[in-house]
Every structure is written in structure tokens, then in C-alpha cells.
Protein backbone atom coordinates (compact mmCIF):
# COMPACT_ATOMS: atom_id res chain seq x y z
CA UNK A 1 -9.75 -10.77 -24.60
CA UNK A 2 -12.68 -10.63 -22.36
CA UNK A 3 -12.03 -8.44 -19.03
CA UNK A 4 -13.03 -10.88 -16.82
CA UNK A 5 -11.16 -12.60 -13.87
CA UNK A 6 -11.05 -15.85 -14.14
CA UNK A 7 -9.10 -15.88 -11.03
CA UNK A 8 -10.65 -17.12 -7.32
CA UNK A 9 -12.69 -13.71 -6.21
CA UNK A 10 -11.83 -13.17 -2.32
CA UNK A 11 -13.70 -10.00 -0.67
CA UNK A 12 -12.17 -9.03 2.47
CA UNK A 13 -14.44 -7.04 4.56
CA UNK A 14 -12.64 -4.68 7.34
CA UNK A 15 -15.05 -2.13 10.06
CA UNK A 16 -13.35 1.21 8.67
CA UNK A 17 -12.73 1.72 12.07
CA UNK A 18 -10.95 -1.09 11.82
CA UNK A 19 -9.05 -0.06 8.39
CA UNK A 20 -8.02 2.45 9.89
CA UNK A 21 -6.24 1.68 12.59
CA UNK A 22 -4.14 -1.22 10.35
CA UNK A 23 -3.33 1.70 8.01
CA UNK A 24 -2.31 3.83 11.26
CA UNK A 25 0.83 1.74 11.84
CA UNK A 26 2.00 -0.13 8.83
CA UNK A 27 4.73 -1.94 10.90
CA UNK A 28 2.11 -2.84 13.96
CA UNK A 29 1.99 -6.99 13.92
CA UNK A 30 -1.53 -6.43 15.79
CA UNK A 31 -3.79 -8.14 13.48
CA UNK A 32 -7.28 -6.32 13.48
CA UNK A 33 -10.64 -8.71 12.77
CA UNK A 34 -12.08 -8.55 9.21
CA UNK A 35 -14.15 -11.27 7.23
CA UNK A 36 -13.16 -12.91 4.27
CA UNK A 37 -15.63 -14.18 1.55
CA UNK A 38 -15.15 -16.65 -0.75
CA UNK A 39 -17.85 -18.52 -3.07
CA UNK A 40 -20.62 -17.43 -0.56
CA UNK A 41 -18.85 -18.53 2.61
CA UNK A 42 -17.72 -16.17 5.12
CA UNK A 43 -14.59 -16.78 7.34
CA UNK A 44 -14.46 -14.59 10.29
CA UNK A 45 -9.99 -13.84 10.04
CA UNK A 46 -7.41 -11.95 11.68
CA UNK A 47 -5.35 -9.52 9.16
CA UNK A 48 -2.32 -7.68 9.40
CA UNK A 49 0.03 -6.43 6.99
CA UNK A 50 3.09 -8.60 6.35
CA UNK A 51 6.36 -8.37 5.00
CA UNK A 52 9.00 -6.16 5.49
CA UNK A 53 10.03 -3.29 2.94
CA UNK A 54 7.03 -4.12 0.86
CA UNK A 55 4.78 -2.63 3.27
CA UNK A 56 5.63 0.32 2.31
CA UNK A 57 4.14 -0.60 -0.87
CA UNK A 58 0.90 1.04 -2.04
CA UNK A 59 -0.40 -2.25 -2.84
CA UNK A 60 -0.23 -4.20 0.82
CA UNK A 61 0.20 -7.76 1.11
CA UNK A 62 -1.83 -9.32 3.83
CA UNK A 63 -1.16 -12.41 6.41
CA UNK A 64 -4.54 -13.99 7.43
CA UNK A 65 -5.36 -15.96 10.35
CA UNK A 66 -8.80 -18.24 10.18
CA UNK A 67 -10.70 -18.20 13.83
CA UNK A 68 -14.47 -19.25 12.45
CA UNK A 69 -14.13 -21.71 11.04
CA UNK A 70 -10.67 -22.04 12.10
CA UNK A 71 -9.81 -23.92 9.02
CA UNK A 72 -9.95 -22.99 5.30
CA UNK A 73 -9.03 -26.09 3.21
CA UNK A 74 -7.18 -27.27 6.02
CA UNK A 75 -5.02 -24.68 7.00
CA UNK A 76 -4.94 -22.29 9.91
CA UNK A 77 -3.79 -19.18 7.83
CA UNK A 78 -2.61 -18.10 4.88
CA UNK A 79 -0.19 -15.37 3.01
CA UNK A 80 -1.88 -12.78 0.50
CA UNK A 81 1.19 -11.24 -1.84
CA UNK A 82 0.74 -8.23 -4.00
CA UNK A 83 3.94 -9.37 -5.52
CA UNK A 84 4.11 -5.14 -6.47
CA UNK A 85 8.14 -4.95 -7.83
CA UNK A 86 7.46 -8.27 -10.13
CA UNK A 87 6.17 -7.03 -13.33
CA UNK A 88 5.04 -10.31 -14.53
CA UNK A 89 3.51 -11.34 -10.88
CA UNK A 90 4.22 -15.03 -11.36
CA UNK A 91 7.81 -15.06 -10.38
CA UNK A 92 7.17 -16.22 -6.34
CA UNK A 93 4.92 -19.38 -8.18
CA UNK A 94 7.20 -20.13 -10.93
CA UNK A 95 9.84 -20.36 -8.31
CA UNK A 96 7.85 -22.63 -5.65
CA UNK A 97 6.72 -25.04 -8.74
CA UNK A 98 10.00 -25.31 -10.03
CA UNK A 99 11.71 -26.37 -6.67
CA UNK A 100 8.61 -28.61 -6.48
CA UNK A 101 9.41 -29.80 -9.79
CA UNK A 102 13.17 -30.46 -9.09
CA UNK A 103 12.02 -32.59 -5.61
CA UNK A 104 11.96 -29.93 -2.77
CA UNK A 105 9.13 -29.34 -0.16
CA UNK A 106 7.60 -26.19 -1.64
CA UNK A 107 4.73 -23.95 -0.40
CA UNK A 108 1.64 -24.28 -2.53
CA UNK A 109 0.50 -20.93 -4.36
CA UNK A 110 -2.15 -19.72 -6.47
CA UNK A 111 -3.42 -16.99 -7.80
CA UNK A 112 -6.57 -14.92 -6.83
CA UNK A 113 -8.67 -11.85 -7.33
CA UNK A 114 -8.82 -9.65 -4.16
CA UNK A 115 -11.72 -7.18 -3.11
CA UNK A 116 -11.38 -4.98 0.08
CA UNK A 117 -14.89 -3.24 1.37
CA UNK A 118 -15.77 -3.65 -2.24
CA UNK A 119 -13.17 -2.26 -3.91
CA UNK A 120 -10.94 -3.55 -6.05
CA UNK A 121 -7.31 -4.22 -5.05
CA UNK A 122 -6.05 -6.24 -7.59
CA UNK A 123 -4.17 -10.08 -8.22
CA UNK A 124 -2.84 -11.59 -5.36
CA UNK A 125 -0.68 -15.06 -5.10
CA UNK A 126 -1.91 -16.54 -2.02
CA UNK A 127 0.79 -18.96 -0.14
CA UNK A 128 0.48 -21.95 1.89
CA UNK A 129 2.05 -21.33 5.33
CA UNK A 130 4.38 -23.53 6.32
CA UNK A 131 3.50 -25.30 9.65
CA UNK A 132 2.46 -27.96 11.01
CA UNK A 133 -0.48 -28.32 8.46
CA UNK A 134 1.78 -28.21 5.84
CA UNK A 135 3.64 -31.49 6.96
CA UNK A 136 -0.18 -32.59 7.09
CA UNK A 137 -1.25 -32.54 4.08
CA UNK A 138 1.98 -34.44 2.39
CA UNK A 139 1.84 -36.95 4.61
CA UNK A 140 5.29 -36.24 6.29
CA UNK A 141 6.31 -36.76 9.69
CA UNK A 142 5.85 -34.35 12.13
CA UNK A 143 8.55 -32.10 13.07
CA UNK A 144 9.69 -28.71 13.71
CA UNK A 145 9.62 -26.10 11.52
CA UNK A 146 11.63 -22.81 12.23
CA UNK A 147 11.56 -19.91 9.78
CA UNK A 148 14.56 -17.68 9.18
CA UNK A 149 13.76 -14.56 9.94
CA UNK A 150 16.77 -12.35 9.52
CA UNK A 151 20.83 -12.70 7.92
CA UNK A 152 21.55 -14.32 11.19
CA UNK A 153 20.16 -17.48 10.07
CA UNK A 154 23.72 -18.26 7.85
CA UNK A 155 24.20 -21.25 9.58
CA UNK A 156 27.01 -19.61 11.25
CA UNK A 157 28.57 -18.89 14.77
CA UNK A 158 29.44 -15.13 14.08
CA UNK A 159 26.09 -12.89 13.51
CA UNK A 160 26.15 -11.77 9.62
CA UNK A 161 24.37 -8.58 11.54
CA UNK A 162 26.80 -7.20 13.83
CA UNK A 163 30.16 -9.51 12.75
CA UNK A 164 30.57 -10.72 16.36
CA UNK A 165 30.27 -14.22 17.79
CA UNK A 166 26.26 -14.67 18.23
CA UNK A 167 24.89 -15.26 21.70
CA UNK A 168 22.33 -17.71 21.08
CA UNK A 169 22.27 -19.74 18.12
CA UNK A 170 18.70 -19.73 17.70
CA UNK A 171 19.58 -15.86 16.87
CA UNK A 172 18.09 -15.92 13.08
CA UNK A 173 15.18 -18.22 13.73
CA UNK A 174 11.78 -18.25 14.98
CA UNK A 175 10.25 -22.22 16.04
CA UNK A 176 7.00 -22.30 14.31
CA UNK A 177 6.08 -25.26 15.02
CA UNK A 178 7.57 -28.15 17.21
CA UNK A 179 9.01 -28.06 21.09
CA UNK A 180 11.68 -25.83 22.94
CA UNK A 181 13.79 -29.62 22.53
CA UNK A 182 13.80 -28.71 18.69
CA UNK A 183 15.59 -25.72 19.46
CA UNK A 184 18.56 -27.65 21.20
CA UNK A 185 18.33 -30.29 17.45
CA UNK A 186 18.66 -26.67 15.75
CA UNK A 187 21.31 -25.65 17.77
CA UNK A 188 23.15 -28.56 18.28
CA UNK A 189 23.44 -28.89 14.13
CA UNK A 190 24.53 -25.07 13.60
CA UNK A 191 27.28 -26.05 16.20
CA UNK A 192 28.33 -28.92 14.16
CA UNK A 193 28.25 -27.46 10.96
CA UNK A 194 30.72 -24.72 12.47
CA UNK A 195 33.18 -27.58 14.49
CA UNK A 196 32.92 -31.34 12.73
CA UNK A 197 36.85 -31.32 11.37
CA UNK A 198 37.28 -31.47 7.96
CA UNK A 199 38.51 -35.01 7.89
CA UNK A 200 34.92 -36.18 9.89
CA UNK A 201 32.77 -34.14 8.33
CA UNK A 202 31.74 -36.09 5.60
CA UNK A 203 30.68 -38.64 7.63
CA UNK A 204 29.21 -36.86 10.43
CA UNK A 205 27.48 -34.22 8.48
CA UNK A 206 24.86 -36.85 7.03
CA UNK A 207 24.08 -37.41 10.59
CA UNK A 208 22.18 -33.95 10.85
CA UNK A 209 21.49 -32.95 7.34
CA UNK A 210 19.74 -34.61 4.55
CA UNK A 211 22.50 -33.30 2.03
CA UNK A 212 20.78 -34.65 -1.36
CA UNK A 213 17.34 -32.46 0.21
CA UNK A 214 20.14 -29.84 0.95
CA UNK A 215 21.75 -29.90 -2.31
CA UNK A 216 18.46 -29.68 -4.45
CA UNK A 217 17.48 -26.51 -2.51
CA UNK A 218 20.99 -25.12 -3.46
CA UNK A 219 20.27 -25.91 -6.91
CA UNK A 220 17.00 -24.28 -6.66
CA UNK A 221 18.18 -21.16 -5.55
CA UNK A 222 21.13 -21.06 -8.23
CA UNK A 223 18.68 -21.58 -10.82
CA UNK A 224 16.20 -19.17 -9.53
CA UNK A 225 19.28 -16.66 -8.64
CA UNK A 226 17.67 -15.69 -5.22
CA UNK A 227 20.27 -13.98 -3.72
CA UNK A 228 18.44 -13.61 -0.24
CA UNK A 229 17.65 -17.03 -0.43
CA UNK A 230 20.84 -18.34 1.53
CA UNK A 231 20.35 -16.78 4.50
CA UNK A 232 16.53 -15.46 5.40
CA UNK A 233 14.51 -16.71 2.65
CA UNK A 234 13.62 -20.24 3.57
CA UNK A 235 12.18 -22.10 6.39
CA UNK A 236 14.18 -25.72 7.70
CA UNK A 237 12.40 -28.93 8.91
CA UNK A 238 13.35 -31.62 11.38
CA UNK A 239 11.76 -34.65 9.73
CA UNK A 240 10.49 -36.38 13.28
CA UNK A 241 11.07 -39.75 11.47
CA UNK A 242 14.91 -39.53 9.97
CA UNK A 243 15.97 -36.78 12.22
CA UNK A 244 17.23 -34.60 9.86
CA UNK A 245 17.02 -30.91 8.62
CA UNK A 246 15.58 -30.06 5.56
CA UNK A 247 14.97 -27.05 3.50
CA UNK A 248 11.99 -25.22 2.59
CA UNK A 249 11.98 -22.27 -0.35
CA UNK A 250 9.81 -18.92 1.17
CA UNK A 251 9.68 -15.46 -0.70
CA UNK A 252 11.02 -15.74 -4.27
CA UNK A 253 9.37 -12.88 -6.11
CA UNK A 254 13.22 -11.40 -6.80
CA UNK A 255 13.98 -14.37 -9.55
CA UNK A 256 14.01 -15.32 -12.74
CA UNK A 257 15.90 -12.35 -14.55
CA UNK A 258 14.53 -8.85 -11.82
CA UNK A 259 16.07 -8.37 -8.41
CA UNK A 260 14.44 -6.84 -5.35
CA UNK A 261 13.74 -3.67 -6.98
CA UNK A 262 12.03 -5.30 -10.09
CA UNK A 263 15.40 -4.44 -12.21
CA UNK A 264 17.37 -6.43 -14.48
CA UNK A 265 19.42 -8.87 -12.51
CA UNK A 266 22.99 -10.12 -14.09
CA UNK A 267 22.71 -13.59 -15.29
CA UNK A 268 26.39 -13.86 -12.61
CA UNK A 269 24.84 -12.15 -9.82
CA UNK A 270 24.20 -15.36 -7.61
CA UNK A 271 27.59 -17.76 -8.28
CA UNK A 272 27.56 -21.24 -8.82
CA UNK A 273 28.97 -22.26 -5.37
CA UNK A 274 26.17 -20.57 -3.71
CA UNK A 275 26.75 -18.72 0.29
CA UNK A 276 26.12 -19.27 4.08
CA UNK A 277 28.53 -21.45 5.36
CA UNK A 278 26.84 -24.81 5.43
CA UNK A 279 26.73 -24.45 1.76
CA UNK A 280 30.78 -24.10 1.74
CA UNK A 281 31.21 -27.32 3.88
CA UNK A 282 29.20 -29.27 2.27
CA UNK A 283 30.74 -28.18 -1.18
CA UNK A 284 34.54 -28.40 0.13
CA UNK A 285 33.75 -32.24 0.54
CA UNK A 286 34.46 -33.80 -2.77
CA UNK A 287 31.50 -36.56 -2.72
CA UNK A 288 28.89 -33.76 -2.10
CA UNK A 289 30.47 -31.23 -4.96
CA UNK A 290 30.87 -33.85 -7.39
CA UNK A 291 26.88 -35.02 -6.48
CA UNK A 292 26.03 -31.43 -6.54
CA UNK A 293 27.42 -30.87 -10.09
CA UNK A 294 25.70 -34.25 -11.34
CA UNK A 295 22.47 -32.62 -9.74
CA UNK A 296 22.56 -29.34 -12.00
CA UNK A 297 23.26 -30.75 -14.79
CA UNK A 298 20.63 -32.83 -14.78
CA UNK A 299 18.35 -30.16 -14.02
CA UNK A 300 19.81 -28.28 -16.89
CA UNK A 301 18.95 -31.40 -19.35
CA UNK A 302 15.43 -31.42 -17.94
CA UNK A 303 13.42 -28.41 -15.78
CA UNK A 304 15.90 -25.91 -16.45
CA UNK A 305 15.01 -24.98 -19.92
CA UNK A 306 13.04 -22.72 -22.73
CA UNK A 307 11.41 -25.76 -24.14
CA UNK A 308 10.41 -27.14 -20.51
CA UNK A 309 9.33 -23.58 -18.54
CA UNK A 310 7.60 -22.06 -21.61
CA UNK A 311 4.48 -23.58 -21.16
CA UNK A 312 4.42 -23.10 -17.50
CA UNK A 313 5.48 -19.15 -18.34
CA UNK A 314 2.08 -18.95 -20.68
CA UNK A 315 -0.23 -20.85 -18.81
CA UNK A 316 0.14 -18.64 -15.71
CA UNK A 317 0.79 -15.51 -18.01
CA UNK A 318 -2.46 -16.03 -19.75
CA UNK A 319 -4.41 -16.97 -16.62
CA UNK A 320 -4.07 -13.58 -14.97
CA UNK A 321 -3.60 -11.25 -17.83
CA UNK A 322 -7.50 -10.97 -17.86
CA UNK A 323 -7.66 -10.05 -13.92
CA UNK A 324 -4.24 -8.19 -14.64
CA UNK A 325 -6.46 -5.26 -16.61
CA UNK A 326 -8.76 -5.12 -14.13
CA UNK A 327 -6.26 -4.66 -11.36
CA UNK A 328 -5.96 -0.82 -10.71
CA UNK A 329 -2.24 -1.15 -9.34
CA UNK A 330 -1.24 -3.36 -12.48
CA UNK A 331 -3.30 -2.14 -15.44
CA UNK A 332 -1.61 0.99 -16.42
CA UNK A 333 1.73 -2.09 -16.62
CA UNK A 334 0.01 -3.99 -19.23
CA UNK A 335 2.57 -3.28 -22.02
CA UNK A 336 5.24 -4.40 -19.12
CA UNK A 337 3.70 -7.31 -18.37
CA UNK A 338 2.85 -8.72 -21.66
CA UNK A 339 6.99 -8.61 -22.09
CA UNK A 340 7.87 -10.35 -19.37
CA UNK A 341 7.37 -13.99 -20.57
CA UNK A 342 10.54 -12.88 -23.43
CA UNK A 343 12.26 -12.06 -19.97
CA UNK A 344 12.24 -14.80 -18.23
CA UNK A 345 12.92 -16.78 -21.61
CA UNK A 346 16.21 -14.44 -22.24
CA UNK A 347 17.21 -14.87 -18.53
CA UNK A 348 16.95 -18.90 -18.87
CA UNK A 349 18.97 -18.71 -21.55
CA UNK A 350 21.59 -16.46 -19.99
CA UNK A 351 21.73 -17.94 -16.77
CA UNK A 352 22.52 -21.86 -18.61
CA UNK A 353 25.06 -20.28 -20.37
CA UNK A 354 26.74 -18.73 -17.28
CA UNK A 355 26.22 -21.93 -15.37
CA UNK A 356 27.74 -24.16 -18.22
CA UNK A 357 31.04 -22.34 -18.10
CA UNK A 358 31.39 -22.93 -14.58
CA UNK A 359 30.52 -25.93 -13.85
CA UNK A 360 34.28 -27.12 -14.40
CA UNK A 361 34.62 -25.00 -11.38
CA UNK A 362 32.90 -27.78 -9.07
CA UNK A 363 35.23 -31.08 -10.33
């Protein structure tokens, strides 16, 4: 196989004065100015490192802001993830094109080749931020967007942090886009979920929450088996036209078979009923459980199989393998990588089987 990315080539260029100072203070959210080069076009940026344990990581991942121009293919900025504890490095895209696939709003992704001052740094998935241009390009209604940014955002009165009643129920999120009157909407619908009796809630619920939306982002994440993805790894939307939350997938590198850590993950390790306590509501209602169980099987007959994520598994596999060997964090993990496809496959096939035998748990 030729050694030769085929991959998008993006060369960042930072002032090693610059460099320096991001590499100073990994946790500093002061983005320094760097350019970014892409087919012959510069794009003077903002950079900073992003993410939380992972940077830490000897391969950084990078959150770019565009200033001049102050678009690149309409967006304002852009995520750059070395995706460093996922041997195969396509689990985050697999993930977002699956929930894509199964009728959620999902980030777009792709894969690229990243240079820094001319030296190699390896494969990168580059993510769509989710923002106001996001809504943009699909066409959708403006709204807000919040991201959850911690455990706190469990839909929940009590703090999952500190196990005490929170003081703000915004505690969790961060507004991304939209007006400090979104933040009451948010509010107001965390109270509800937390105080609509039983016997209402059914009918009251569908008033803030778009539960089919909901329910196919459950199913994403208990197909994925993102345990984090309950609480902190997703952003919600406030469709401005139907005035309703939905849910948005974010950070799902930890799927399909390898946790956090890149380890073997149990095919049980996420249940079937899911977390957070919206989730438990909304599945304690009859209608919604029974819909929810006609939802994953139906997923299982269709996007949730070998015969149907195969071919998605190789394309990607054999897109990047050539850029994989050149990538000097990555190369030495060829062996690894090349048996990660039969991973995924074997998790698939464990995870339907654990699913199957508990689905009578949701009549």
C-alpha cells in the first residue's frame, strides 16, 4: 500500500514564541494566534488546546477559531481530535454517522492529515461545532444551543457533583448560542422534568421535549454504549419553531467495544434503560417504553448490524490506514489498528445479543 495520505493535508503554523507559551499551560483556555493552511489558502485562527484529560495526551487535540476570513466552509470554528486512546481512530465518526443514520442531529466529521511548523503530527477527525451555524446549514430553526459541560447536566435538581440540591439549574450547562430567555426555557423544563406528577406527565412532558428526538438519542447511546453520554456528552437544542428540546451526540471516541482508557468495554456495561433522570421518566411512562422498545428493535433489524456497519468499518479503516503509517503517534500501532475492524464486528455482535435478552425488560 502506497504511504501516502490521502487524507485533507492541514499545516498549522504557530510563532514558537507562540508554541511555547500554549505548551506552558496545557489547561490555559487563552487561545494563542497561529495560521492554518489548507489547499494554498491561509486562515489567520485562534488555537488552544481542548478537552479535558486528553490534554494530557502527547498527541494534543486542538479547538480553532477562524478570524480572517472568519469563515471556513461556513463555520466560525472547528474541533481538531487526536482521538489518542481509540486504536482504530474512527470510533467518534462511526458514532456521529450512525446517530445520523438512525435520525439524530449529529456533528459532521472527517478525517484529515495535520502538520504543525512542518512537522508531522499525525490523523486528526475534525468536528463540526455545534452553534448557531450548525442549525444553518440544515436548514433548522434557530434556537439555543447549550452544551453540557459537566455531570451536573443529569437533568436533575440535586448536583450529581456534590449530592446536594443545585443552586441554579443552569449548573451543568453553558448557552452557546441563543438569549439569557433560553436559559429560563432550559430551566423551566429541568424543573418540570423533576415535578410534572406521574399521572400528568405523559401529557405534559411532550410539551417541552420532543420524546421520539429524545428516544432516538437514547437509542444511540445504548447502541454506541457511551457511558458518559447521559450526562456531559451531548449538547440540547430549543427548536425556535416547535419549542422543544432536542438532543445532540458530542465526544464518542469511548464506543463501539473500548472505554475511556482504550480497554475492552463489557458488552453490559451501559444497560438497556439507559441514566439521568429524564431518561427514567420518560421510560416509567408505558407509551414512551413501549415506543422506545419498537425503536431498538428496529434499529437492530436495520443500522445495528455486521452486514450493515461493515462497509462503513472498511471504508473509513482503509481511508486512513495509509496516513495512519505516516502518523508518528500511530505508526508503531499498526498491528493494533489493522485489528480493530474484528473489534468492533465482535462488539456488534455482543452488544445485540445482550440487548435481545433484555428487551422483555421494557414491555
Amino acid at each position: 500500500m502506497e504511504n501516502k495520505s490521502e487524507l485533507p493535508l492541514y499545516k498549522l503554523f504557530i510563532n514558537p514564541m507562540d508554541l511555547m507559551e500554549l505548551k506552558r499551560d496545557i489547561w490555559n483556555d487563552e487561545p494563542v494566534p497561529a495560521i492554518l493552511t489548507k489547499n494554498k489558502k491561509k486562515y489567520d485562527i485562534d488555537i488552544v488546546y481542548r478537552g479535558e484529560h486528553i490534554r494530557d495526551f502527547s498527541k494534543k487535540s486542538y479547538h480553532i477559531s477562524f478570524y480572517k476570513p472568519n469563515r471556513y466552509r461556513g463555520a466560525k470554528e472547528i474541533h481538531l481530535n487526536a482521538e489518542y486512546k481509540d486504536p482504530s481512530l474512527i470510533r467518534n465518526k462511526l458514532s456521529f454517522d450512525f446517530f445520523e443514520d438512525i435520525g439524530t442531529l449529529s456533528p459532521h466529521s472527517q478525517h484529515v492529515f495535520l502538520t504543525l511548523n512542518g512537522k508531522k503530527e499525525g490523523v486528526y477527525l475534525e468536528l463540526e461545532s455545534v452553534d448557531e451555524n450548525f442549525l444553518t446549514k440544515r436548514k433548522l430553526p434557530n434556537g439555543a444551543i447549550f452544551y453540557a459541560i459537566d455531570g451536573d447536566a443529569n437533568f436533575s435538581l440535586m448536583s450529581e457533583l456534590d449530592h446536594e440540591a443545585k443552586k441554579s439549574l443552569k449548573l451543568g450547562y453553558e448557552r452557546k448560542c441563543g438569549t439569557p430567555l433560553d436559559d429560563y426555557y432550559l430551566q423551566e423544563m429541568i424543573y418540570k422534568v423533576n415535578t410534572i406528577s406521574k399521572a400528568d406527565f405523559e401529557t405534559e412532558i411532550i410539551k417541552f421535549i420532543d420524546i421520539n428526538k429524545y428516544l432516538r438519542w437514547l437509542a444511540g447511546i445504548i447502541f454506541t454504549q457511551n457511558y458518559d453520554g447521559f450526562v456531559h456528552n451531548y449538547a440540547i437544542y430549543r427548536n425556535g419553531e416547535t419549542e422543544l428540546f432536542e438532543m445532540i451526540p458530542w465526544d464518542y471516541d469511548a464506543t463501539w467495544g473500548r472505554d475511556i482508557n482504550g480497554e475492552i468495554m463489557d458488552a453490559d456495561y451501559v444497560r438497556i434503560e439507559g441514566f439521568n433522570s429524564l431518561t427514567a421518566r420518560i421510560l416509567d411512562v408505558d407509551q414512551f417504553r413501549k415506543q422506545y422498545k419498537k425503536l431498538l428493535e428496529e434499529i437492530m433489524d436495520h443500522q445495528f448490524t455486521i452486514e450493515y456497519m461493515k462497509p462503513k468499518v472498511e471504508y473509513l479503516y482503509n481511508l486512513i490506514r495509509p496516513s495512519v503509517l505516516m502518523d508518528p503517534f500511530e505508526k508503531d500501532n499498526i498491528e493494533m489498528f489493522d485489528q480493530e475492524p474484528e473489534v468492533i464486528y465482535d462488539y456488534i455482535e455482543r452488544r445485540r445479543n445482550y440487548l435481545t435478552s433484555r428487551l422483555i425488560k421494557l414491555e
